[in-house]
Structures are given as structure tokens and as C-alpha cells.
PDB file of N, CA and C in Angstrom:
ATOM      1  N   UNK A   1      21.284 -30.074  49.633  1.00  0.00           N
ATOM      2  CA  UNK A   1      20.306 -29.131  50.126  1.00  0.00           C
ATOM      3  C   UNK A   1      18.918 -29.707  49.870  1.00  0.00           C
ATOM      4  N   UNK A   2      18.349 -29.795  51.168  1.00  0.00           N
ATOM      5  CA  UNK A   2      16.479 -30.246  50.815  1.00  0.00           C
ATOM      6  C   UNK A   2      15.738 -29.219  50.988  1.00  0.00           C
ATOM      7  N   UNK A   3      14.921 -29.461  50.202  1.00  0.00           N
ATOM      8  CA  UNK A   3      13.691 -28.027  50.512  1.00  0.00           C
ATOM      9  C   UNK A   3      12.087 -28.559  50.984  1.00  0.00           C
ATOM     10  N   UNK A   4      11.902 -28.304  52.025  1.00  0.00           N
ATOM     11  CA  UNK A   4      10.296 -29.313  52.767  1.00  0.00           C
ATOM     12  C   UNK A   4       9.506 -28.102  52.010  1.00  0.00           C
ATOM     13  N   UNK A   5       8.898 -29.153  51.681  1.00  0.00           N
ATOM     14  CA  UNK A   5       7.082 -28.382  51.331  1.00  0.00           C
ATOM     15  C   UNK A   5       5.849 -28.347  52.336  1.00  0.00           C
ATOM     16  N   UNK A   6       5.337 -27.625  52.619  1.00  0.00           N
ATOM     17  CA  UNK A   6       4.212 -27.389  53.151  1.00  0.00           C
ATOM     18  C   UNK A   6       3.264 -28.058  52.557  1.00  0.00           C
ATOM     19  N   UNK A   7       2.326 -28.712  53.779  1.00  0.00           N
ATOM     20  CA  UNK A   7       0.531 -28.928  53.021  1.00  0.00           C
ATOM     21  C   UNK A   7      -0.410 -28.435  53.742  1.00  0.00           C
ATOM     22  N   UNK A   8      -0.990 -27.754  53.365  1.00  0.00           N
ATOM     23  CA  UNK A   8      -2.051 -27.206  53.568  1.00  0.00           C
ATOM     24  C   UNK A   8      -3.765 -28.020  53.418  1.00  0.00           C
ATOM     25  N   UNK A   9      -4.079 -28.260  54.428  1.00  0.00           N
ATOM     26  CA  UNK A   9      -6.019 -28.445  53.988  1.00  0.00           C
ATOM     27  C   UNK A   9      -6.883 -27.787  54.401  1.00  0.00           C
ATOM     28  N   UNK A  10      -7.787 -27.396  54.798  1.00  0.00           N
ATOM     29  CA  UNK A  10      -8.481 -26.835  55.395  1.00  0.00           C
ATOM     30  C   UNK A  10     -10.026 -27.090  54.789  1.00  0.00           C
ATOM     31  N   UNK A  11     -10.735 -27.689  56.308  1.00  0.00           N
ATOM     32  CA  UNK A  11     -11.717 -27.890  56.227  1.00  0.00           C
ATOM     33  C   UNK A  11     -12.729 -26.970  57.194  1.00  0.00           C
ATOM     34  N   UNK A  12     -14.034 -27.133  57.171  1.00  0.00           N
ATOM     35  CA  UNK A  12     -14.827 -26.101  57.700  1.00  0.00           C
ATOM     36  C   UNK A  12     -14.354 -25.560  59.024  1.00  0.00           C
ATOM     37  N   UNK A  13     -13.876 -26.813  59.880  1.00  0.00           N
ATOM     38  CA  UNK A  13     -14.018 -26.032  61.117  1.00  0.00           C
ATOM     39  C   UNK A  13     -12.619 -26.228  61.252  1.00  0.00           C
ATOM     40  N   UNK A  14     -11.318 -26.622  60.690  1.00  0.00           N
ATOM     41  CA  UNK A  14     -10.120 -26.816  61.394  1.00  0.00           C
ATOM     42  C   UNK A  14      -8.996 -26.543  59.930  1.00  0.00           C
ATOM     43  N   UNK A  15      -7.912 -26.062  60.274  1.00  0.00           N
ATOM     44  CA  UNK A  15      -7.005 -25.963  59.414  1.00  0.00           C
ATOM     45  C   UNK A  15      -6.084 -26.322  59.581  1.00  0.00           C
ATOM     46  N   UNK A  16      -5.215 -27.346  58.463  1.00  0.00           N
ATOM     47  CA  UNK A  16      -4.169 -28.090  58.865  1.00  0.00           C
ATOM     48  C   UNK A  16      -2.936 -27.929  58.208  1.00  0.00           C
ATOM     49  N   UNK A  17      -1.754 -27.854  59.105  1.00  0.00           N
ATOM     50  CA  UNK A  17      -0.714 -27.281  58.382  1.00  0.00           C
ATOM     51  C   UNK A  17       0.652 -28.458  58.745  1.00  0.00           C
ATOM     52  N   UNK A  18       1.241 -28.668  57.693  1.00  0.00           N
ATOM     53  CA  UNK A  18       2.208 -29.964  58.222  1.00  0.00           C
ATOM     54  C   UNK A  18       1.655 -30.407  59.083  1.00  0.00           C
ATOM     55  N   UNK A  19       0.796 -31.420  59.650  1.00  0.00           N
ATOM     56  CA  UNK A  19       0.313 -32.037  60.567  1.00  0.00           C
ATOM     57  C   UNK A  19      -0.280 -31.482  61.756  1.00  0.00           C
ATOM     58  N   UNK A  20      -0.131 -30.040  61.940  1.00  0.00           N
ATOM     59  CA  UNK A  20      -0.628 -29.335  63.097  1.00  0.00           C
ATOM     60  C   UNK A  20      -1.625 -28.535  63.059  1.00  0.00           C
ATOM     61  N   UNK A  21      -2.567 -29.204  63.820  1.00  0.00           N
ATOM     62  CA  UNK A  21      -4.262 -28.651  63.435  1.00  0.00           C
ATOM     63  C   UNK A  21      -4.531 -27.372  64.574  1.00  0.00           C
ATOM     64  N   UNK A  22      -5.344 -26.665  64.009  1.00  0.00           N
ATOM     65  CA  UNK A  22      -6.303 -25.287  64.627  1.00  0.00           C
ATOM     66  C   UNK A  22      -7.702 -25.898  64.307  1.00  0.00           C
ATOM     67  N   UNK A  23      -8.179 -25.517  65.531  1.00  0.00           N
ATOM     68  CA  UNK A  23      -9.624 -25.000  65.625  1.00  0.00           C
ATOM     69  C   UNK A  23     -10.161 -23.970  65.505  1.00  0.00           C
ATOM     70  N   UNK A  24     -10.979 -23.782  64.622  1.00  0.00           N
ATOM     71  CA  UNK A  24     -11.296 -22.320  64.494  1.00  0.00           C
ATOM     72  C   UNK A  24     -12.778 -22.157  64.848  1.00  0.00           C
ATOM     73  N   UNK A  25     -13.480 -22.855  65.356  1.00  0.00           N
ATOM     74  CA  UNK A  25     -14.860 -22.617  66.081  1.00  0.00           C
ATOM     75  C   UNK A  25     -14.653 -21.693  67.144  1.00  0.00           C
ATOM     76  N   UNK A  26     -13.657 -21.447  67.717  1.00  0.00           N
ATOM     77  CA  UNK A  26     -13.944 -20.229  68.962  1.00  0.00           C
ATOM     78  C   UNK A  26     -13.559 -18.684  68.311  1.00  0.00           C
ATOM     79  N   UNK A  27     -12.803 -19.230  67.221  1.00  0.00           N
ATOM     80  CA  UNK A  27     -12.289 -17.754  66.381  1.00  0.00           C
ATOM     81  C   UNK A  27     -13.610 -17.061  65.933  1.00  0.00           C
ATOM     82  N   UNK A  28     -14.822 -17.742  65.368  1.00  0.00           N
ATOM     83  CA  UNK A  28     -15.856 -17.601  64.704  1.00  0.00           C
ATOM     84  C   UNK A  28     -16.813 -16.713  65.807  1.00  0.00           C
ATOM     85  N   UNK A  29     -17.087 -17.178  67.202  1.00  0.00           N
ATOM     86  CA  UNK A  29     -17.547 -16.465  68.211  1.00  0.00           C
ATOM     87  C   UNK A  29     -16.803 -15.542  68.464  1.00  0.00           C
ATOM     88  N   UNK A  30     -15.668 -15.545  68.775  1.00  0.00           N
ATOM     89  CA  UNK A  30     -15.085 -14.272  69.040  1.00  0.00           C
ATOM     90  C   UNK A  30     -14.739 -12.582  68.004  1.00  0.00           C
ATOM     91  N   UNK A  31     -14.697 -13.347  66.759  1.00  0.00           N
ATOM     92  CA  UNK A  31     -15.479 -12.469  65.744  1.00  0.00           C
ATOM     93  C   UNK A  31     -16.607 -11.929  66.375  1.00  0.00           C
ATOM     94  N   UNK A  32     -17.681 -12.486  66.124  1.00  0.00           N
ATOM     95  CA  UNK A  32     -19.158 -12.282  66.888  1.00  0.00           C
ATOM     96  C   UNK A  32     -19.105 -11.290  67.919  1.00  0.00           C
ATOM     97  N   UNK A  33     -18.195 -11.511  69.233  1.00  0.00           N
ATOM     98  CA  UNK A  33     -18.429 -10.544  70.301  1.00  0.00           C
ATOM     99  C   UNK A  33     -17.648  -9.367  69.983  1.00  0.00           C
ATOM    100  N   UNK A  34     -16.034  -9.276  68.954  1.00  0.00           N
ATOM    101  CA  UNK A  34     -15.671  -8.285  68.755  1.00  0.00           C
ATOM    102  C   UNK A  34     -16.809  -7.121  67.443  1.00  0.00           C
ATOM    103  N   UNK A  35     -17.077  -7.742  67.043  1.00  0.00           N
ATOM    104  CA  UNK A  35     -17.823  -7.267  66.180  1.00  0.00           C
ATOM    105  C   UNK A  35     -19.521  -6.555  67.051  1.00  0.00           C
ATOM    106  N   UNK A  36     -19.777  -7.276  68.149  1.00  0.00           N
ATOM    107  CA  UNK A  36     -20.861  -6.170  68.752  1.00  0.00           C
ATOM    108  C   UNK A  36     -20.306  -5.350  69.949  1.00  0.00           C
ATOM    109  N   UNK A  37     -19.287  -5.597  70.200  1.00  0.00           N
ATOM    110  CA  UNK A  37     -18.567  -4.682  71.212  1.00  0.00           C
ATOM    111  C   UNK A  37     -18.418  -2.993  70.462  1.00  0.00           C
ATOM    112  N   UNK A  38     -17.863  -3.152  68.754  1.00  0.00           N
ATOM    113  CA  UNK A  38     -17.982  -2.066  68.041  1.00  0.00           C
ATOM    114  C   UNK A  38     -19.199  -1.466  67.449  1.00  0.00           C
ATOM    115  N   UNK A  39     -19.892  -2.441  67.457  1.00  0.00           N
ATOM    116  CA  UNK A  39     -21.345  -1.874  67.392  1.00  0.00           C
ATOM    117  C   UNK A  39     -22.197  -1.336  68.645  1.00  0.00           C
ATOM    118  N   UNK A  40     -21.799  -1.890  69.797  1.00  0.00           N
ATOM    119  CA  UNK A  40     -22.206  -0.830  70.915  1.00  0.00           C
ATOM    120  C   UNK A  40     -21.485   0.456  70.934  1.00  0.00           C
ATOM    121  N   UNK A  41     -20.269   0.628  70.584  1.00  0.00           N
ATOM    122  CA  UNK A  41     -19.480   1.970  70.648  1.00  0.00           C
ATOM    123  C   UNK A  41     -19.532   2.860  69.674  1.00  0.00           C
ATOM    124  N   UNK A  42     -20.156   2.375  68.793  1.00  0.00           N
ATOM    125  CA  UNK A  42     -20.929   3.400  67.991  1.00  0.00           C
ATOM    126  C   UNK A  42     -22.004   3.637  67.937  1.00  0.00           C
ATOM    127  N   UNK A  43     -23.129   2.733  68.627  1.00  0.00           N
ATOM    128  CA  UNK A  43     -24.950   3.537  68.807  1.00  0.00           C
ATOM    129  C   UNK A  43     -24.342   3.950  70.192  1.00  0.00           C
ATOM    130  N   UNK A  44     -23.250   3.719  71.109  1.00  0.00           N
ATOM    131  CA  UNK A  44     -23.193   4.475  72.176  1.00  0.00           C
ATOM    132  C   UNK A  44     -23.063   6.145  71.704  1.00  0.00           C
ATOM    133  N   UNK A  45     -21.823   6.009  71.112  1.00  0.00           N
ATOM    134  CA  UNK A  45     -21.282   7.537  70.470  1.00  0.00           C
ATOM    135  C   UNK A  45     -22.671   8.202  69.785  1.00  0.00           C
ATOM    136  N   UNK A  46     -23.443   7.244  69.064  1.00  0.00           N
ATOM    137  CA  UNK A  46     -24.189   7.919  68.282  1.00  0.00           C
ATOM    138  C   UNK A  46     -25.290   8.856  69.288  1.00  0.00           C
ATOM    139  N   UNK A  47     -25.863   7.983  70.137  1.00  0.00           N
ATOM    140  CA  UNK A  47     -26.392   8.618  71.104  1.00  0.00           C
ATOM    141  C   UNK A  47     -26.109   9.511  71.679  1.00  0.00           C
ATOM    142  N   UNK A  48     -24.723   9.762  72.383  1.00  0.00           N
ATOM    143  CA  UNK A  48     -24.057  11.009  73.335  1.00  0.00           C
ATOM    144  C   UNK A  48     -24.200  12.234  72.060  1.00  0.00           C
ATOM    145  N   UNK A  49     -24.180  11.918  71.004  1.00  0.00           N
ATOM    146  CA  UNK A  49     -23.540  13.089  69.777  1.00  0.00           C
ATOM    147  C   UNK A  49     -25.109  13.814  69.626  1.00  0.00           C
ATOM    148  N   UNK A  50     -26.525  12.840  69.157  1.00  0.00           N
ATOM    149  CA  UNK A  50     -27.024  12.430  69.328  1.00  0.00           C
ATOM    150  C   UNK A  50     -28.064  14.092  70.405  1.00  0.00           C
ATOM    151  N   UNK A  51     -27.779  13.567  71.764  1.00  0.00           N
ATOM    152  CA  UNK A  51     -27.984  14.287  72.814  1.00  0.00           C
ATOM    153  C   UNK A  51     -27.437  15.840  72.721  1.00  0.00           C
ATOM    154  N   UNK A  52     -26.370  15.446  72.383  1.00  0.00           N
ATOM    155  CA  UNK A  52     -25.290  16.541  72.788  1.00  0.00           C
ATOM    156  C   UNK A  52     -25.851  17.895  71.675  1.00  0.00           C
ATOM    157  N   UNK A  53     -25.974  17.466  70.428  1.00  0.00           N
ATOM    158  CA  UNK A  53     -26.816  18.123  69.502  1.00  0.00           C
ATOM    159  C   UNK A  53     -28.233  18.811  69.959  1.00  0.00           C
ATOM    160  N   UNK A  54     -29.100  17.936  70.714  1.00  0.00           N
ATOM    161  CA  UNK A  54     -30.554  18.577  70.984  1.00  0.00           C
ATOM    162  C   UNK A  54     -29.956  19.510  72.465  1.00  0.00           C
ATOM    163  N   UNK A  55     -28.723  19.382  73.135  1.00  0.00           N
ATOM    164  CA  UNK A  55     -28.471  20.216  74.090  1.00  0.00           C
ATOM    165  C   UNK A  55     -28.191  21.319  73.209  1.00  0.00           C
ATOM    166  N   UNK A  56     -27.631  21.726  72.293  1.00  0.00           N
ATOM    167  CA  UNK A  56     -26.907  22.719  71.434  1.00  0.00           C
ATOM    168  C   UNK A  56     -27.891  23.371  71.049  1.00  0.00           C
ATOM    169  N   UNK A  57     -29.129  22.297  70.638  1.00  0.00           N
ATOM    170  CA  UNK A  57     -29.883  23.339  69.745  1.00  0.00           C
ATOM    171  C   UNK A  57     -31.229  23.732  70.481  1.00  0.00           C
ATOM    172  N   UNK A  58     -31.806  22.933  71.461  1.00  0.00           N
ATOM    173  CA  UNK A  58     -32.975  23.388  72.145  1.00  0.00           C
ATOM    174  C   UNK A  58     -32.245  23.574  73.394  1.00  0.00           C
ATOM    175  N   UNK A  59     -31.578  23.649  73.865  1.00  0.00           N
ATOM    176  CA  UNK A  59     -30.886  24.007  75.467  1.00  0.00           C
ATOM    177  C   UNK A  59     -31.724  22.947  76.435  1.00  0.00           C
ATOM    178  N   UNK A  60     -32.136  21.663  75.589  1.00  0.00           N
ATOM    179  CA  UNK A  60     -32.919  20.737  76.455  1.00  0.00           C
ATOM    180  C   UNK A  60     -31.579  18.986  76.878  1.00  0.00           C
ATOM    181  N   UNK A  61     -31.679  18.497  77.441  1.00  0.00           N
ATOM    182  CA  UNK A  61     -31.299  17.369  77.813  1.00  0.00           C
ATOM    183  C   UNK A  61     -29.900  17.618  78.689  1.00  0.00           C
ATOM    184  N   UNK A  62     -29.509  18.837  79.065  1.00  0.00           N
ATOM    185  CA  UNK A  62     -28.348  19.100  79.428  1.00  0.00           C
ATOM    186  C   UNK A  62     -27.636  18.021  80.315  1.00  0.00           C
ATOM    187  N   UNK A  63     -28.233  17.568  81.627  1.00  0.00           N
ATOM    188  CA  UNK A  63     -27.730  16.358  82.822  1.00  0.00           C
ATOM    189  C   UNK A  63     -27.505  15.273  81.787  1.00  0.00           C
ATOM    190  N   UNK A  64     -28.081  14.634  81.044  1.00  0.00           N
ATOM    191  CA  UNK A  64     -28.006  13.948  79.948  1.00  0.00           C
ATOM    192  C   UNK A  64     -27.207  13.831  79.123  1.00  0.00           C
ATOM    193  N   UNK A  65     -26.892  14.729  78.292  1.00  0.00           N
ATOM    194  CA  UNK A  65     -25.745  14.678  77.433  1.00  0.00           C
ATOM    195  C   UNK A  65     -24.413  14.853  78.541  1.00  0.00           C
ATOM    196  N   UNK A  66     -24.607  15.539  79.793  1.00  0.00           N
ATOM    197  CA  UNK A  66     -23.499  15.407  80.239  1.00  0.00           C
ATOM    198  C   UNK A  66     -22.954  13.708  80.730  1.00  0.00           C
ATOM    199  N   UNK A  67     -23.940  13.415  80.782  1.00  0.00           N
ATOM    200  CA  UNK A  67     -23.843  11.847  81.810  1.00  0.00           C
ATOM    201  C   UNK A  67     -23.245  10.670  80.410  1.00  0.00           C
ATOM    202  N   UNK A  68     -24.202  11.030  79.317  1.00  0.00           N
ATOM    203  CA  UNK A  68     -23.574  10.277  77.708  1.00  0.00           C
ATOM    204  C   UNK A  68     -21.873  10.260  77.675  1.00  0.00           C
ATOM    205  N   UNK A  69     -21.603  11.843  77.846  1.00  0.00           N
ATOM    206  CA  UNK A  69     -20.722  12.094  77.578  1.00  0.00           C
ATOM    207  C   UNK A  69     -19.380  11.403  78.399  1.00  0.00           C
ATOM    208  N   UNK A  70     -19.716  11.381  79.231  1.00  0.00           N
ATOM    209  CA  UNK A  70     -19.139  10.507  80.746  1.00  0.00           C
ATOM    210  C   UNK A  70     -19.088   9.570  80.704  1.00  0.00           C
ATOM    211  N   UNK A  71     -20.122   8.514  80.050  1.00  0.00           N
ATOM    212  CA  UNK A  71     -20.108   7.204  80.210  1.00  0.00           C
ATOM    213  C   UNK A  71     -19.258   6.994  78.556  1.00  0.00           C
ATOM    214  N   UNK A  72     -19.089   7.617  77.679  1.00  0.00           N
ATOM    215  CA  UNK A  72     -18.778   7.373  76.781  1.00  0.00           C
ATOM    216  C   UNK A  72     -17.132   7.661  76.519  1.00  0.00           C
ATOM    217  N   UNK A  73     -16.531   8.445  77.621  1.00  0.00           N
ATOM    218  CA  UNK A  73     -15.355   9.114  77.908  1.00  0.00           C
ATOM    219  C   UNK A  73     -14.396   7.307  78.426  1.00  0.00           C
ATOM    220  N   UNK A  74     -15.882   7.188  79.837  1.00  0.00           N
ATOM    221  CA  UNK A  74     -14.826   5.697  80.520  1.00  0.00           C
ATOM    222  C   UNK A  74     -14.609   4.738  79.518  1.00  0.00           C
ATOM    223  N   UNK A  75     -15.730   4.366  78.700  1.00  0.00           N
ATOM    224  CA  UNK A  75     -16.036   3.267  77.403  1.00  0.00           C
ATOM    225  C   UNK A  75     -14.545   3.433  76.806  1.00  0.00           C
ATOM    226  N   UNK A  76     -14.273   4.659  76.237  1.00  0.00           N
ATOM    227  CA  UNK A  76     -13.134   5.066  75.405  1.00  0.00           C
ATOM    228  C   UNK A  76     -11.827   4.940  76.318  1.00  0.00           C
ATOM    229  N   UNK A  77     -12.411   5.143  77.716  1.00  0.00           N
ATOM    230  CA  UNK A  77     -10.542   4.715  78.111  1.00  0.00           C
ATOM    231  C   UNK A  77     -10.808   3.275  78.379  1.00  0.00           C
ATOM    232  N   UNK A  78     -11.396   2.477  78.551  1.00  0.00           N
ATOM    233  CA  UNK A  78     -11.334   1.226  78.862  1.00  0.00           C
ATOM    234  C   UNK A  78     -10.696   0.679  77.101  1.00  0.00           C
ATOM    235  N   UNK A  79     -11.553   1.152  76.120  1.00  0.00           N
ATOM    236  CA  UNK A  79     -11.548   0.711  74.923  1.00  0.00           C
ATOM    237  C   UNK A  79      -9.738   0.388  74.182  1.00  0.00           C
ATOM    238  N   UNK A  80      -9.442   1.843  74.558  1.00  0.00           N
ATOM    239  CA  UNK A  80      -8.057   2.273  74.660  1.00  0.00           C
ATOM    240  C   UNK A  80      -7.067   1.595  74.827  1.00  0.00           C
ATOM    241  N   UNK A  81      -7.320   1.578  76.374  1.00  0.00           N
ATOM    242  CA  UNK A  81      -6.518   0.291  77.098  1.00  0.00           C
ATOM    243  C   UNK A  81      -6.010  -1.104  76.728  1.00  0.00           C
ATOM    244  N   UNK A  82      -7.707  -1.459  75.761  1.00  0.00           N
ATOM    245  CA  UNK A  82      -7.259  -2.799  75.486  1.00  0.00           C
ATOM    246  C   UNK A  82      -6.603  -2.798  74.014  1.00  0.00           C
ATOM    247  N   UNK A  83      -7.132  -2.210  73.239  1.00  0.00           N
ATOM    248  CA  UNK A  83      -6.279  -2.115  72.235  1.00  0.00           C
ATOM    249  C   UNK A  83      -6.551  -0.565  71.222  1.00  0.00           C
ATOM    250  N   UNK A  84      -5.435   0.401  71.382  1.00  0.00           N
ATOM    251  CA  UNK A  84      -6.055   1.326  70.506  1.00  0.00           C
ATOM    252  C   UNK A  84      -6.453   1.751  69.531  1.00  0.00           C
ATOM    253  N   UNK A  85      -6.750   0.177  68.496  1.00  0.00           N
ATOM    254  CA  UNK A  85      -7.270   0.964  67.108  1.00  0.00           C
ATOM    255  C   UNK A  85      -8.617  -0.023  67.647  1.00  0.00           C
ATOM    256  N   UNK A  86      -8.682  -0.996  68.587  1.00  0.00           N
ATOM    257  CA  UNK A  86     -10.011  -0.721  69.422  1.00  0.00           C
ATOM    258  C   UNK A  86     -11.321   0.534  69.916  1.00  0.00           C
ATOM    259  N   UNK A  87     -10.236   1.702  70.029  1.00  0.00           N
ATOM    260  CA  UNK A  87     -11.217   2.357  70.868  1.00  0.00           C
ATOM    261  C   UNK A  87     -11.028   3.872  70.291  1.00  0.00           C
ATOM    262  N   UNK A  88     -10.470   3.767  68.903  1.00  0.00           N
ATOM    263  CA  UNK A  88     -10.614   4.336  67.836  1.00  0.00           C
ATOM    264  C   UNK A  88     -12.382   5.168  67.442  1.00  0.00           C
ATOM    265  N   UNK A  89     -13.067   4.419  67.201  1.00  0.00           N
ATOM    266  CA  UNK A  89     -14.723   4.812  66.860  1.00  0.00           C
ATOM    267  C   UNK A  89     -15.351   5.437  67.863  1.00  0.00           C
ATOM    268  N   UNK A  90     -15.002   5.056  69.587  1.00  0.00           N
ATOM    269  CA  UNK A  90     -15.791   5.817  70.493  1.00  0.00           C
ATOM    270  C   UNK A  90     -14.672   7.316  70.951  1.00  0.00           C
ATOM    271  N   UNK A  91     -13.733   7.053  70.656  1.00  0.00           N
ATOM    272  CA  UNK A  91     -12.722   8.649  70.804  1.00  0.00           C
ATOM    273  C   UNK A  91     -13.641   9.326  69.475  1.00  0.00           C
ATOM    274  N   UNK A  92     -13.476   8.823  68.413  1.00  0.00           N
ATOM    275  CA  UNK A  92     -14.025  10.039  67.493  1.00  0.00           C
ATOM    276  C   UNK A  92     -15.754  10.874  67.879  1.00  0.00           C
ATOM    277  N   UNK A  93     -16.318   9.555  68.390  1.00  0.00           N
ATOM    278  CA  UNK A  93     -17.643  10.409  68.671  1.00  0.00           C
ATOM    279  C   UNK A  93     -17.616  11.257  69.809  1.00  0.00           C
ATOM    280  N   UNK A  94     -16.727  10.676  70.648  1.00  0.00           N
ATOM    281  CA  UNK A  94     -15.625  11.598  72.049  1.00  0.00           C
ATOM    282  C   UNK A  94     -15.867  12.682  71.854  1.00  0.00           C
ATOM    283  N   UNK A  95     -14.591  12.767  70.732  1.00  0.00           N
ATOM    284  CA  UNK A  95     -14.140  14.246  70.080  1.00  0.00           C
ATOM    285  C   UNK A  95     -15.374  14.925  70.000  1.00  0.00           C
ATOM    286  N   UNK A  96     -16.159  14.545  69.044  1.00  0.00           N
ATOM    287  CA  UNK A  96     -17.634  15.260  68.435  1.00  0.00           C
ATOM    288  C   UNK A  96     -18.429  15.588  69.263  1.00  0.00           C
ATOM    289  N   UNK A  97     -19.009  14.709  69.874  1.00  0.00           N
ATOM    290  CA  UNK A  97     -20.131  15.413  70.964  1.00  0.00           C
ATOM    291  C   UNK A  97     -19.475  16.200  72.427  1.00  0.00           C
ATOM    292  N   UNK A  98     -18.163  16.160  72.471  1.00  0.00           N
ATOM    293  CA  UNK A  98     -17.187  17.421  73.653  1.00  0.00           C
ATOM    294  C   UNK A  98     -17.321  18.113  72.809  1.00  0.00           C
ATOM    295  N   UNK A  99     -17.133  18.524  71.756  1.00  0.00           N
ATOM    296  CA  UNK A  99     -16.867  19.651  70.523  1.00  0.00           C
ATOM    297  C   UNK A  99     -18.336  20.563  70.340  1.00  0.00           C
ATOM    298  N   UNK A 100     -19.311  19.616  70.360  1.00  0.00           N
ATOM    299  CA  UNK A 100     -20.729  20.077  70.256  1.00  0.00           C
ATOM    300  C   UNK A 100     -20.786  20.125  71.364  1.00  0.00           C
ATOM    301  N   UNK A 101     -21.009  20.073  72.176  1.00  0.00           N
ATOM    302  CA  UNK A 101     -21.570  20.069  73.786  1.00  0.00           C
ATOM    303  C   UNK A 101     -20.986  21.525  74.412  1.00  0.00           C
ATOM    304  N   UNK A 102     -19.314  21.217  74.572  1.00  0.00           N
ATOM    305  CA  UNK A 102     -19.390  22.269  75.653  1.00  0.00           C
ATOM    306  C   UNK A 102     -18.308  23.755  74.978  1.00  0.00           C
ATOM    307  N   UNK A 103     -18.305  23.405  73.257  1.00  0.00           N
ATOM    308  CA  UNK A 103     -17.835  24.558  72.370  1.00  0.00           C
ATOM    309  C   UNK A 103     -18.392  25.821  73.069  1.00  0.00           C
ATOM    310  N   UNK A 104     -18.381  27.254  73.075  1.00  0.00           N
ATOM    311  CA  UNK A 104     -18.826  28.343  73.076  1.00  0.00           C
ATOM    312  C   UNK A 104     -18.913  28.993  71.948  1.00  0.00           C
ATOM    313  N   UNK A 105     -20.798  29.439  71.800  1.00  0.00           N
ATOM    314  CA  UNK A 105     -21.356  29.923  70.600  1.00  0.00           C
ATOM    315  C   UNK A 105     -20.756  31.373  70.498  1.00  0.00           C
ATOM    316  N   UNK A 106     -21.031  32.020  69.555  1.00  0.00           N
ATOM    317  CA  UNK A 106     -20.615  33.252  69.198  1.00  0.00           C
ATOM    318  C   UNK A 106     -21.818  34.487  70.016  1.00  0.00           C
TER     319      UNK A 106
END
């Protein structure tokens, strides 16, 4: 019975495993764009919630928060689509500003 060992190196930009190398320079950008894709879907959300609030409380921005709300609805099914703990952050502000927006006061 033989038992192979693994080697491992890894240097800045590539990691090597039994002889078979990765590049990880495109991993590093793509970090980058996933990481502002979630940062648009949350100053998006923040905004619709944002709106949806000054509709609640001054009865002002109404076409507005409705249109937030809309564009932030497609965001969330597109988001969805691609992966759903993707599109996780813009459903919750979803939830919140439909909840504030078109609730009925007492």
C-alpha cells in the first residue's frame, strides 16, 4: 500500500497543487465586482426604504417610492435568479419598504 502526499505552494498570484497551477488574478477582480454588485443592492434598498418612509410620513414622494420600489422588485428577481443567497439583501429591503409603503395606517 502507497500513500502520495500532496505539495502545496502558493505564491502571490498562483497556487500550486501536485504540479497543477491556478491563477488567481481574475478571482481577485471578480471579488471586486461581486462585492459592488452588493453594495449597489443595498444603497439601492436603502434608498427605496429610504423614500418609502418620507411617503409614510409626509405623504410626499409617492410616484417615487413607487418607481424605487419597482426597480428594486426587478433588481431582486434578477438577483434571485442568479443565485439566491445573492439576492438575499435586496428581498429584505423588498420586504421593508412594501411593508412601509403600501401597509394601511390605523
Amino acid at each position: 500500500m502507497t500513500m502520495s502526499h500532496y505539495t502545496l505552494s502558493v505564491t502571490t498570484n498562483q497556487v500550486v497543487v501536485n504540479k497543477y497551477q491556478w491563477n488567481t488574478e481574475g478571482m481577485e477582480s471578480l471579488a471586486i465586482v461581486i462585492t459592488l454588485l452588493l453594495l449597489i443592492q443595498v444603497v439601492l434598498g436603502a434608498v427605496a426604504l429610504t423614500f418609502a418612509i418620507l411617503f409614510r410620513r409626509r405623504r410626499t414622494f409617492k410616484l417615487t417610492s413607487m418607481i424605487l420600489i419597482g426597480l428594486l422588485a426587478l433588481q431582486t428577481i434578477w438577483a434571485l435568479s442568479v443565485q439566491p443567497a445573492f439576492g438575499y439583501p435586496s428581498l429584505v429591503f423588498l420586504v421593508a419598504a412594501g411593508l412601509v409603503r403600501f401597509l394601511k395606517t390605523k
